[in-house]
C-alpha atoms as a PDB file:
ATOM      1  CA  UNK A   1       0.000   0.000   0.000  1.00  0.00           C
ATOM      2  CA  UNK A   2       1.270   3.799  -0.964  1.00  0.00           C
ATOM      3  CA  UNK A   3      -0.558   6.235   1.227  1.00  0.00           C
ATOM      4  CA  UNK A   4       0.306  10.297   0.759  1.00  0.00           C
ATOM      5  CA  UNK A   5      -0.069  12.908   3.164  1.00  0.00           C
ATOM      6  CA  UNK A   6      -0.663  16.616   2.069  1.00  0.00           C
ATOM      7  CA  UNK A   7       0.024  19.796   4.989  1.00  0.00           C
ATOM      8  CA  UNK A   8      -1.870  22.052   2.455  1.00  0.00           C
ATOM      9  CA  UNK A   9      -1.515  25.624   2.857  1.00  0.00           C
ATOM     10  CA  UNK A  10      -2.552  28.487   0.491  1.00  0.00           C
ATOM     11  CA  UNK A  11       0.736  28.967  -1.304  1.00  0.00           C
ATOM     12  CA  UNK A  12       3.081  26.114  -2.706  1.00  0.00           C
ATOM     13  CA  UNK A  13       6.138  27.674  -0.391  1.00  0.00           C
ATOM     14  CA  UNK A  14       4.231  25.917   2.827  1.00  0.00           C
ATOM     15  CA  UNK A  15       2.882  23.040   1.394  1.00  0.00           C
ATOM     16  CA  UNK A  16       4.170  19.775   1.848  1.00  0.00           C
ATOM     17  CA  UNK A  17       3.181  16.094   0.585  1.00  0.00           C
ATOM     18  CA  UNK A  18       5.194  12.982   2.004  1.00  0.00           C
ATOM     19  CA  UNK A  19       4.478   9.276   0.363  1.00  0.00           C
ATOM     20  CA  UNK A  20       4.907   6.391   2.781  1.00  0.00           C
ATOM     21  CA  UNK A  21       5.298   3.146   1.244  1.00  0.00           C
ATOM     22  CA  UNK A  22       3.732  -0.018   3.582  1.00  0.00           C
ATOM     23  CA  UNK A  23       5.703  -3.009   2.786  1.00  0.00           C
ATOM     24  CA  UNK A  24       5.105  -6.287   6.070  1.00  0.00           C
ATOM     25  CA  UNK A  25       6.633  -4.965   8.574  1.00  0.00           C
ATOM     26  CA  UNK A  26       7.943  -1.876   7.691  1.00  0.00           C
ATOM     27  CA  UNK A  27       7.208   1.445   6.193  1.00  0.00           C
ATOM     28  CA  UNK A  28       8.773   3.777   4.153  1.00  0.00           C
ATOM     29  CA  UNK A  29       8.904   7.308   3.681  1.00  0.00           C
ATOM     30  CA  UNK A  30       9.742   7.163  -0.607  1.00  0.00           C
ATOM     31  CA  UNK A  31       9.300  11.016  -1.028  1.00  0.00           C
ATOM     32  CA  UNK A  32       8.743  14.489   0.252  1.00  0.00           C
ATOM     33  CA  UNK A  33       8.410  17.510  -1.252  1.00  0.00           C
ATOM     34  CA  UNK A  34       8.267  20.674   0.880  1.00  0.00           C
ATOM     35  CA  UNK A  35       7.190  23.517  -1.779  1.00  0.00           C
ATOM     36  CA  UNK A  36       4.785  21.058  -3.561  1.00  0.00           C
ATOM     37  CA  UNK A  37       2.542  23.104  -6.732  1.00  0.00           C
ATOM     38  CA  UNK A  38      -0.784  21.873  -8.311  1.00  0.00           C
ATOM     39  CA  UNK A  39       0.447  19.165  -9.839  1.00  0.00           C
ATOM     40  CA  UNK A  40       2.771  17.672  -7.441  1.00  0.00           C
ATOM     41  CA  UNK A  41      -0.675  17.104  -5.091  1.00  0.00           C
ATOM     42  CA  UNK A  42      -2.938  15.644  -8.123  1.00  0.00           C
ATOM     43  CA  UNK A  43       0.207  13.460  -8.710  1.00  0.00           C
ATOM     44  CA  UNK A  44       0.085  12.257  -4.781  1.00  0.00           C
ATOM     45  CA  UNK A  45      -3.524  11.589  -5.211  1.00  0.00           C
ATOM     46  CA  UNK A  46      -3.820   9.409  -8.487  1.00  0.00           C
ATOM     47  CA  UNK A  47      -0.508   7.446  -7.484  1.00  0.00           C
ATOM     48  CA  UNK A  48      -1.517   6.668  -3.497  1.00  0.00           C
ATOM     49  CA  UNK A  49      -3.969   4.411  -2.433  1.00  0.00           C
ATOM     50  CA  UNK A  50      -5.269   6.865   0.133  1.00  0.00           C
ATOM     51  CA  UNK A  51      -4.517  10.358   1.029  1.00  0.00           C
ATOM     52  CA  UNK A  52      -5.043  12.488   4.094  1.00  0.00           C
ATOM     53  CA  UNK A  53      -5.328  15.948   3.240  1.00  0.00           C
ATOM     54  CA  UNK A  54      -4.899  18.727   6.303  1.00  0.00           C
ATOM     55  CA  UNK A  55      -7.168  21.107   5.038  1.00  0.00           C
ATOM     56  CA  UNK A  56     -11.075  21.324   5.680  1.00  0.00           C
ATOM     57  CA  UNK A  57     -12.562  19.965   2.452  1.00  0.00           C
ATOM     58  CA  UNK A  58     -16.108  21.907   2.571  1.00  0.00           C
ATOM     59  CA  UNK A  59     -17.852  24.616   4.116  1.00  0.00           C
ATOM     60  CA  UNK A  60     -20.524  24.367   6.833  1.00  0.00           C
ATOM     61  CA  UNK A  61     -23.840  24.157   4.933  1.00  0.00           C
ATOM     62  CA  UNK A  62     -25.716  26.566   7.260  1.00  0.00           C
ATOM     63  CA  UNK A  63     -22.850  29.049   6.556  1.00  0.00           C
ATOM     64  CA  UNK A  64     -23.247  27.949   2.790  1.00  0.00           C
ATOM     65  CA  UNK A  65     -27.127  28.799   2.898  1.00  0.00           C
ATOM     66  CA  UNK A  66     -26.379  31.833   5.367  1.00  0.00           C
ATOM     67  CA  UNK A  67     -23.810  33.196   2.247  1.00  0.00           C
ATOM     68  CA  UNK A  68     -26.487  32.266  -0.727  1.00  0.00           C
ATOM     69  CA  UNK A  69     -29.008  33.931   1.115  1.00  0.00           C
ATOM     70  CA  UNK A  70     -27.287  36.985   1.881  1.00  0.00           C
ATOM     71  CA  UNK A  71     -26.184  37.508  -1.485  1.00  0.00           C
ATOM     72  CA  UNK A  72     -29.782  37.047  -3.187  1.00  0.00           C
ATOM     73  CA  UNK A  73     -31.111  39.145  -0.653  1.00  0.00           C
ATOM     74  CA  UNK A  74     -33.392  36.680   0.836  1.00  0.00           C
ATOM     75  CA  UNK A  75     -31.830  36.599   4.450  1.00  0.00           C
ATOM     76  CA  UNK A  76     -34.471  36.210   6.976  1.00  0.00           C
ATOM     77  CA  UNK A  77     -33.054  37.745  10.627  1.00  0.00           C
ATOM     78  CA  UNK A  78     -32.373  34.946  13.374  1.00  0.00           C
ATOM     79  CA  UNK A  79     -34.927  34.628  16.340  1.00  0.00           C
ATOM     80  CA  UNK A  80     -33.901  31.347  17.935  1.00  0.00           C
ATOM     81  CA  UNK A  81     -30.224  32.831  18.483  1.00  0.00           C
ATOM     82  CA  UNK A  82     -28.497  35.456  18.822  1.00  0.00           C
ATOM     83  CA  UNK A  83     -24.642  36.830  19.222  1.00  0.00           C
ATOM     84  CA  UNK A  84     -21.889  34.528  19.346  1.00  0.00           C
ATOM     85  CA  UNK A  85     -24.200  31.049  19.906  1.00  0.00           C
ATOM     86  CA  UNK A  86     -25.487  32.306  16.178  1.00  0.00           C
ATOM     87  CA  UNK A  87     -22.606  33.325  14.644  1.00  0.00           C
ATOM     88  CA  UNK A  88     -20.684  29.664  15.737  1.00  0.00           C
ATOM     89  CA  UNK A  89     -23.784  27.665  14.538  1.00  0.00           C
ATOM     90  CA  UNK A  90     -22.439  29.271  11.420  1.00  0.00           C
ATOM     91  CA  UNK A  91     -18.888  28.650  11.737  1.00  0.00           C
ATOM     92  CA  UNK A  92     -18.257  25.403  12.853  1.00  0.00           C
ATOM     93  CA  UNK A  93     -19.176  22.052  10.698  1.00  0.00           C
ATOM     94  CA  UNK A  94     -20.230  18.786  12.280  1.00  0.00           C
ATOM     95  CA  UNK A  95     -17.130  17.508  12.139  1.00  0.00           C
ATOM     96  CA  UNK A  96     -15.076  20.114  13.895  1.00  0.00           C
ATOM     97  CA  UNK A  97     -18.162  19.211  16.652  1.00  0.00           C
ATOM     98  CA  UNK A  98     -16.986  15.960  16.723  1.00  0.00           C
ATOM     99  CA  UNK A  99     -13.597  16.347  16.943  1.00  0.00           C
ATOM    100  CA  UNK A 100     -13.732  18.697  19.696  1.00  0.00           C
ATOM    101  CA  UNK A 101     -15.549  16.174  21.615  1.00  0.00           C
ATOM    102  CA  UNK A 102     -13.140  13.907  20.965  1.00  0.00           C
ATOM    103  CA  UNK A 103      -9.996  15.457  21.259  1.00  0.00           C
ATOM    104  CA  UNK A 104     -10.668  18.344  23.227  1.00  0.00           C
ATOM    105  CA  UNK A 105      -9.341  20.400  20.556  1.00  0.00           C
ATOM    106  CA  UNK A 106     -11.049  22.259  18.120  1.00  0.00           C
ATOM    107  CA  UNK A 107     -10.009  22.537  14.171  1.00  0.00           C
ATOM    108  CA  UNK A 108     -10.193  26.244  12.601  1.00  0.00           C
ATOM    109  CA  UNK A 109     -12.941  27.156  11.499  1.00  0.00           C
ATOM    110  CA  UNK A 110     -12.768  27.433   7.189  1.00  0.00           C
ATOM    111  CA  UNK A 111     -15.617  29.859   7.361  1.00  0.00           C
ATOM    112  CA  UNK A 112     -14.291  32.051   9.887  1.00  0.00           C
ATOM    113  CA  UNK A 113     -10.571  31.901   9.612  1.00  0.00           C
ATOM    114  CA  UNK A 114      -7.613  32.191   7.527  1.00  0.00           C
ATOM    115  CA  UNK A 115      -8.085  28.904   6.276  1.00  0.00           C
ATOM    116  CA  UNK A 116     -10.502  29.415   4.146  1.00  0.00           C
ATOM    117  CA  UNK A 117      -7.660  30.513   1.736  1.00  0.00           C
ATOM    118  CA  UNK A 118      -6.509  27.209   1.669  1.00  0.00           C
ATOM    119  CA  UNK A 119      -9.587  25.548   1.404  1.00  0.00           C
ATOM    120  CA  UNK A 120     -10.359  27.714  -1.503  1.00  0.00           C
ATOM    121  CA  UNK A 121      -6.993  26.148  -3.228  1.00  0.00           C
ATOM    122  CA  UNK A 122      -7.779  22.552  -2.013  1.00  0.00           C
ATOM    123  CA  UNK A 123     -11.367  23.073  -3.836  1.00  0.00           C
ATOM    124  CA  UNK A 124      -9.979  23.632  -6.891  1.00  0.00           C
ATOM    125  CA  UNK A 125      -7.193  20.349  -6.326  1.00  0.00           C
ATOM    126  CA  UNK A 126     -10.499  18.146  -5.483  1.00  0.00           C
ATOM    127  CA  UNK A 127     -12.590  19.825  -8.638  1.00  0.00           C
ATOM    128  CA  UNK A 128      -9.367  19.003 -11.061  1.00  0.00           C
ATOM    129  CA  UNK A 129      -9.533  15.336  -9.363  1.00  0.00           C
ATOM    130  CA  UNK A 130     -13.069  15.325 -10.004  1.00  0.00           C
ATOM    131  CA  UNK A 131     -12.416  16.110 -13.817  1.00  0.00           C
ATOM    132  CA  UNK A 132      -9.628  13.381 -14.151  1.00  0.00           C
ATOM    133  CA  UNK A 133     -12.393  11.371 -13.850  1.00  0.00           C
ATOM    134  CA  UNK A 134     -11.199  10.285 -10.206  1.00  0.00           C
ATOM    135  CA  UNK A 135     -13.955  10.113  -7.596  1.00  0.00           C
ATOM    136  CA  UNK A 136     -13.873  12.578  -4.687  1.00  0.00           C
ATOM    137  CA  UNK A 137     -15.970  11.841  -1.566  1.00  0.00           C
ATOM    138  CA  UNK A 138     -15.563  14.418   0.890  1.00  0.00           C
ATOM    139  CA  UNK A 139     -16.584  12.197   3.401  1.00  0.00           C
ATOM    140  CA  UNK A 140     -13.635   9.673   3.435  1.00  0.00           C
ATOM    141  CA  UNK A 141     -15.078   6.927   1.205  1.00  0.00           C
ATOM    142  CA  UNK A 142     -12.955   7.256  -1.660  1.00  0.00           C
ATOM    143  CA  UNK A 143      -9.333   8.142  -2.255  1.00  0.00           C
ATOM    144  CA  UNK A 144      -8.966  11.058  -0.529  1.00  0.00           C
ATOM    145  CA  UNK A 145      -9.515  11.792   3.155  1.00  0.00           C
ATOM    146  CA  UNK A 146      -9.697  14.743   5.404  1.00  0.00           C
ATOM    147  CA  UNK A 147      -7.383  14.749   8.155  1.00  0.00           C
ATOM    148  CA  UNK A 148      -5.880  16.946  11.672  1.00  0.00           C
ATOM    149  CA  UNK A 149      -2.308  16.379  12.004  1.00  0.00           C
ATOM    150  CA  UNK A 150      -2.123  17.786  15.600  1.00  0.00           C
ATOM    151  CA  UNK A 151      -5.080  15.871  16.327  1.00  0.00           C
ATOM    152  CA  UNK A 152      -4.320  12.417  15.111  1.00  0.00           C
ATOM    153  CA  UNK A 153      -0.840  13.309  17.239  1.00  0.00           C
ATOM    154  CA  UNK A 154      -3.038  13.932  20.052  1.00  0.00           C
ATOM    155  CA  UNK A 155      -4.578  10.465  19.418  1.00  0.00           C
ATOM    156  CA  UNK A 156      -1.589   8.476  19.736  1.00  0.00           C
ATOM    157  CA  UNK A 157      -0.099  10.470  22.750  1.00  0.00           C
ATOM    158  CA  UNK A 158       2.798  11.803  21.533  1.00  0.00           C
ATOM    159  CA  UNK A 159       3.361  16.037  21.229  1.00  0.00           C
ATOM    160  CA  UNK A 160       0.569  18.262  19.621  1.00  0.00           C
ATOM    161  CA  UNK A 161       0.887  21.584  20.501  1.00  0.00           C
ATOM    162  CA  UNK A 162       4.183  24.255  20.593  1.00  0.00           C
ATOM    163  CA  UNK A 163       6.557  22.372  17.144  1.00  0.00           C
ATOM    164  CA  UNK A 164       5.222  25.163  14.443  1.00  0.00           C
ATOM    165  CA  UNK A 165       7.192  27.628  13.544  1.00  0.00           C
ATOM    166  CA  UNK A 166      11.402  28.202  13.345  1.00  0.00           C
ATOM    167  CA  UNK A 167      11.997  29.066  17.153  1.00  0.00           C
ATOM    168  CA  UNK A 168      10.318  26.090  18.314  1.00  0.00           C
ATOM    169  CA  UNK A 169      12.636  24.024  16.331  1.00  0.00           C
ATOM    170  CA  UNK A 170      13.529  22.258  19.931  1.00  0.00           C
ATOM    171  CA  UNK A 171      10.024  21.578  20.188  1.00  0.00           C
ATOM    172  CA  UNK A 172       9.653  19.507  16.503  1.00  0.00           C
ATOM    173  CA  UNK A 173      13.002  18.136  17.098  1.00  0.00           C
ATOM    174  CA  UNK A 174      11.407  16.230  20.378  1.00  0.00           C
ATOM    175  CA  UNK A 175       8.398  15.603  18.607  1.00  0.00           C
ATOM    176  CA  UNK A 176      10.130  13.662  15.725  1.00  0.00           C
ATOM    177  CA  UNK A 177      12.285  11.758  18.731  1.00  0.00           C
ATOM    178  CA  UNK A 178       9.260  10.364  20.119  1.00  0.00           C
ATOM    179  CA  UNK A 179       7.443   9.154  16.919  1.00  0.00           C
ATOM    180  CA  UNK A 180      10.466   7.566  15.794  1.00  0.00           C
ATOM    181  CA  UNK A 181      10.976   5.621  19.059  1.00  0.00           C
ATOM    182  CA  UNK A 182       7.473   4.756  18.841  1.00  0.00           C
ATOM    183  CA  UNK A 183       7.009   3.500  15.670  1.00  0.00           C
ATOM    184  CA  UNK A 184      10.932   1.725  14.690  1.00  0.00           C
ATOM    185  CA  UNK A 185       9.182  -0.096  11.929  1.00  0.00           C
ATOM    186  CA  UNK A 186       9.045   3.919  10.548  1.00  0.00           C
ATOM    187  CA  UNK A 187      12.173   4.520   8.360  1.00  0.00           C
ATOM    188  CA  UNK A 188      12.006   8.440   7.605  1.00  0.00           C
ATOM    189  CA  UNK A 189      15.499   7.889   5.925  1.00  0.00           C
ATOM    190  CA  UNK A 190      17.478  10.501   3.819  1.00  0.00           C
ATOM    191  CA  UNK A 191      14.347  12.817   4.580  1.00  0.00           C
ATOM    192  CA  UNK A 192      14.665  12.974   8.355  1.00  0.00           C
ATOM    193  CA  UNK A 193      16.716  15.830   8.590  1.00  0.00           C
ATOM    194  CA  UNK A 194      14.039  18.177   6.599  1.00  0.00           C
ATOM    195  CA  UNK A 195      11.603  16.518   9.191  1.00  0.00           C
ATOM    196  CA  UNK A 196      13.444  17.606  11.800  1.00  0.00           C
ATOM    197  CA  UNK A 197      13.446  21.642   9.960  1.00  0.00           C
ATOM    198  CA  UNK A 198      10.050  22.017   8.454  1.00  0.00           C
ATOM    199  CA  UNK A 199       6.969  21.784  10.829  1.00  0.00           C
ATOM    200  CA  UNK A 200       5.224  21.176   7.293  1.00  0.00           C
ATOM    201  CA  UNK A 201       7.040  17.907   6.328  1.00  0.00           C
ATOM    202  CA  UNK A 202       6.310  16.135   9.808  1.00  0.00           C
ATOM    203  CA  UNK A 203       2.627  17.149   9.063  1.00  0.00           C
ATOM    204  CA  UNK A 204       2.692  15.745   6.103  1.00  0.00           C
ATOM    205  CA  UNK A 205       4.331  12.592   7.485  1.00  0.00           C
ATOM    206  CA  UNK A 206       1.618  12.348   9.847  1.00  0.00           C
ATOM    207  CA  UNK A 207      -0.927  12.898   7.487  1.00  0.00           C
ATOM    208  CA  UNK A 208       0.293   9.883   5.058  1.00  0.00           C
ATOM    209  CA  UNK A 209       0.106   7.853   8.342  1.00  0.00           C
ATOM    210  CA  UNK A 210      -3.660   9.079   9.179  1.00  0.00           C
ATOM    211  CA  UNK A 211      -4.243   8.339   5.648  1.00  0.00           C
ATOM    212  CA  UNK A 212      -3.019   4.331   6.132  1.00  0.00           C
ATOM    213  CA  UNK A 213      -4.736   4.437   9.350  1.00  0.00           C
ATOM    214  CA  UNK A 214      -8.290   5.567   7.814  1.00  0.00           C
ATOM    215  CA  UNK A 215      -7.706   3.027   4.592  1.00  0.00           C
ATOM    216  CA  UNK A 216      -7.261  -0.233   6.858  1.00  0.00           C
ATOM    217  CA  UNK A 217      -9.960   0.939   9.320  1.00  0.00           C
ATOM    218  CA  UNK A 218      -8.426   2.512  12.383  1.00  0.00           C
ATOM    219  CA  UNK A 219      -9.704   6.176  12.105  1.00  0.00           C
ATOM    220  CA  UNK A 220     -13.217   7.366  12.758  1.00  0.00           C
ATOM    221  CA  UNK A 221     -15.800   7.684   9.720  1.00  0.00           C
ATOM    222  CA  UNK A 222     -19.026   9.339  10.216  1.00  0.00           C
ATOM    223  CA  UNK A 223     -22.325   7.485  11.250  1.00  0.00           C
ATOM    224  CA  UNK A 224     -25.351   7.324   9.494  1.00  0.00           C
ATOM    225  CA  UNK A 225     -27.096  10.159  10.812  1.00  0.00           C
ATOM    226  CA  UNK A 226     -23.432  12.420   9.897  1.00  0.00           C
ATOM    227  CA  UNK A 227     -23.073  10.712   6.980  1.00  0.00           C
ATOM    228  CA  UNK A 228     -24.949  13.548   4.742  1.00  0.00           C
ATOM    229  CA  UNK A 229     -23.115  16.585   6.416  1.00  0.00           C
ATOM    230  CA  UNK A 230     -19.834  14.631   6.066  1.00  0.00           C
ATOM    231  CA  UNK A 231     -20.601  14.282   1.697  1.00  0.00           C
ATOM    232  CA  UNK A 232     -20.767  18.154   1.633  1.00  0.00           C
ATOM    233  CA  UNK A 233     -18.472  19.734   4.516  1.00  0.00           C
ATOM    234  CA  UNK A 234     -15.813  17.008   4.752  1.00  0.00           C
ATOM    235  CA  UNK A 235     -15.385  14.838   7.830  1.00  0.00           C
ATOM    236  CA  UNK A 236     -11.887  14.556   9.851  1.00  0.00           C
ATOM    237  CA  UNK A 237     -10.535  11.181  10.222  1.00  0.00           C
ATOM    238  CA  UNK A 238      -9.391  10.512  13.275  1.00  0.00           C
ATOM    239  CA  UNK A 239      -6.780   7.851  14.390  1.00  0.00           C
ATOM    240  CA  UNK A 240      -8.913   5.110  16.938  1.00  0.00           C
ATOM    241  CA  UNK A 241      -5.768   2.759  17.585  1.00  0.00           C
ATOM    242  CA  UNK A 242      -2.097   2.635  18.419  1.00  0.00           C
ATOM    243  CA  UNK A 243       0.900   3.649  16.110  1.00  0.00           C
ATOM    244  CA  UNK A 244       1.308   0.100  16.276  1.00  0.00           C
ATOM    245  CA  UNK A 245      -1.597  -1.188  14.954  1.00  0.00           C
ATOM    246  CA  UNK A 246      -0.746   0.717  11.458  1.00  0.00           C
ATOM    247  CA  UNK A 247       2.064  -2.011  10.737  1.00  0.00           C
ATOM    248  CA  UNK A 248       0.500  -5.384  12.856  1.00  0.00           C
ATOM    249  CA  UNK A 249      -3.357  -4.786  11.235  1.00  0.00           C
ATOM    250  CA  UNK A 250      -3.967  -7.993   9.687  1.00  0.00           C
ATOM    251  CA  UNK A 251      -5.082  -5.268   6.231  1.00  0.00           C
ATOM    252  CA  UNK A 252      -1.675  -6.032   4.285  1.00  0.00           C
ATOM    253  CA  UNK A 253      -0.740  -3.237   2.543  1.00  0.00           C
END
């Protein structure tokens, strides 16, 4: 199995895409590209088997109808809330819900934060999928998946918070310590070193191993009564078992 992970940001300078290759009882990282364009990411998605993408992949659909309405002129004023209780039943998908109540940490919100600019650029990645004639299902179901690097760290207990950025270069350093000495079936190779330098590349390492963790079963998916909010405003996959289970899972890759 080939899985891809993508730390997606608005421009190519901060994006990053790593490819993990899972062979018995190892896995390893074949490729990463810190600076990845266009077509480096529709490249990672019709060569992997699955790919977790860190990047909301829809909108909320009351913020969707909220935006349609306003712009035809048709919106009808709120009675049943008011404030900030209205304004973050706008903001916040059923996903982000979830995964606060799982995690204790909530995702930014793509229609009230900067991320929207990047969601904006991985719309127009999933539309050119879409066009290839490769299936796109927002949801999880298909190739691509949504995922939440610092939460899927959070999942697996090792560091979450406080590795972004050049002057907490300490902080990724001990980050990529303690998922290589949990997972020494991991072989990060030639490429550790820009792991250990670019936040982006270990997000993108994490991603590709949400990714193999969502294609053999071991990350949530939504439920039935989700499952319609998840098709249109993505839904965040998030790890359910060990590090260890990615390599041991009797789902050969």
């Amino acid at each position: 199995m080939l899985t891809a992970g993508i730390d997606l940001a608005a421009e190519d300078a901060n994006t990053a895409v790593a490819w993990i290759r899972w062979t018995g009882a190892t896995a390893v990282l074949e490729e990463l590209i810190i600076g990845a364009g266009d077509e480096q990411l529709l490249r990672a998605a019709s060569e992997a088997d699955k790919v977790g993408i860190d990047c909301p992949l829809g909108w909320p659909e009351p913020f969707v109808e909220f935006v349609i309405a306003h712009h035809r002129g048709d919106l009808v004023s709120p009675t049943d809330l008011v404030g900030r209780d209205w304004r973050r039943s706008l903001a916040w998908r059923r996903t982000d819900l979830v995964t606060r109540e799982v995690t204790g940490r909530p995702p930014l919100s793509v229609a009230a934060d900067r991320i929207a600019h990047t969601a904006m650029r991985c719309a127009g990645v999933l539309a050119r999928l879409a066009a290839d004639g490769q299936p796109v299902d927002r949801s999880g179901g298909g190739t691509v998946v949504e995922v939440y690097p610092a939460a899927s760290l959070k999942q697996w207990g090792l560091p979450y918070q406080g590795y972004k950025g050049r002057k907490n270069n300490g902080a990724l350093n001990d980050l990529v310590d303690q998922l290589t000495a949990t997972t020494p079936w991991l072989q990060l190779g030639a490429f550790e070193p820009a792991c250990r330098g670019s936040d982006h590349a270990v997000d993108a390492v994490v991603a590709a191993l949400t990714a193999r963790a969502a294609a053999i079963g071991h990350a949530t998916r939504p439920n039935p009564a989700d499952l319609a909010a998840a098709v249109t405003e993505g839904w965040i996959a998030l790890p359910v078992a060990p590090l260890t289970g990615l390599i041991t899972s009797s789902v050969k890759g």
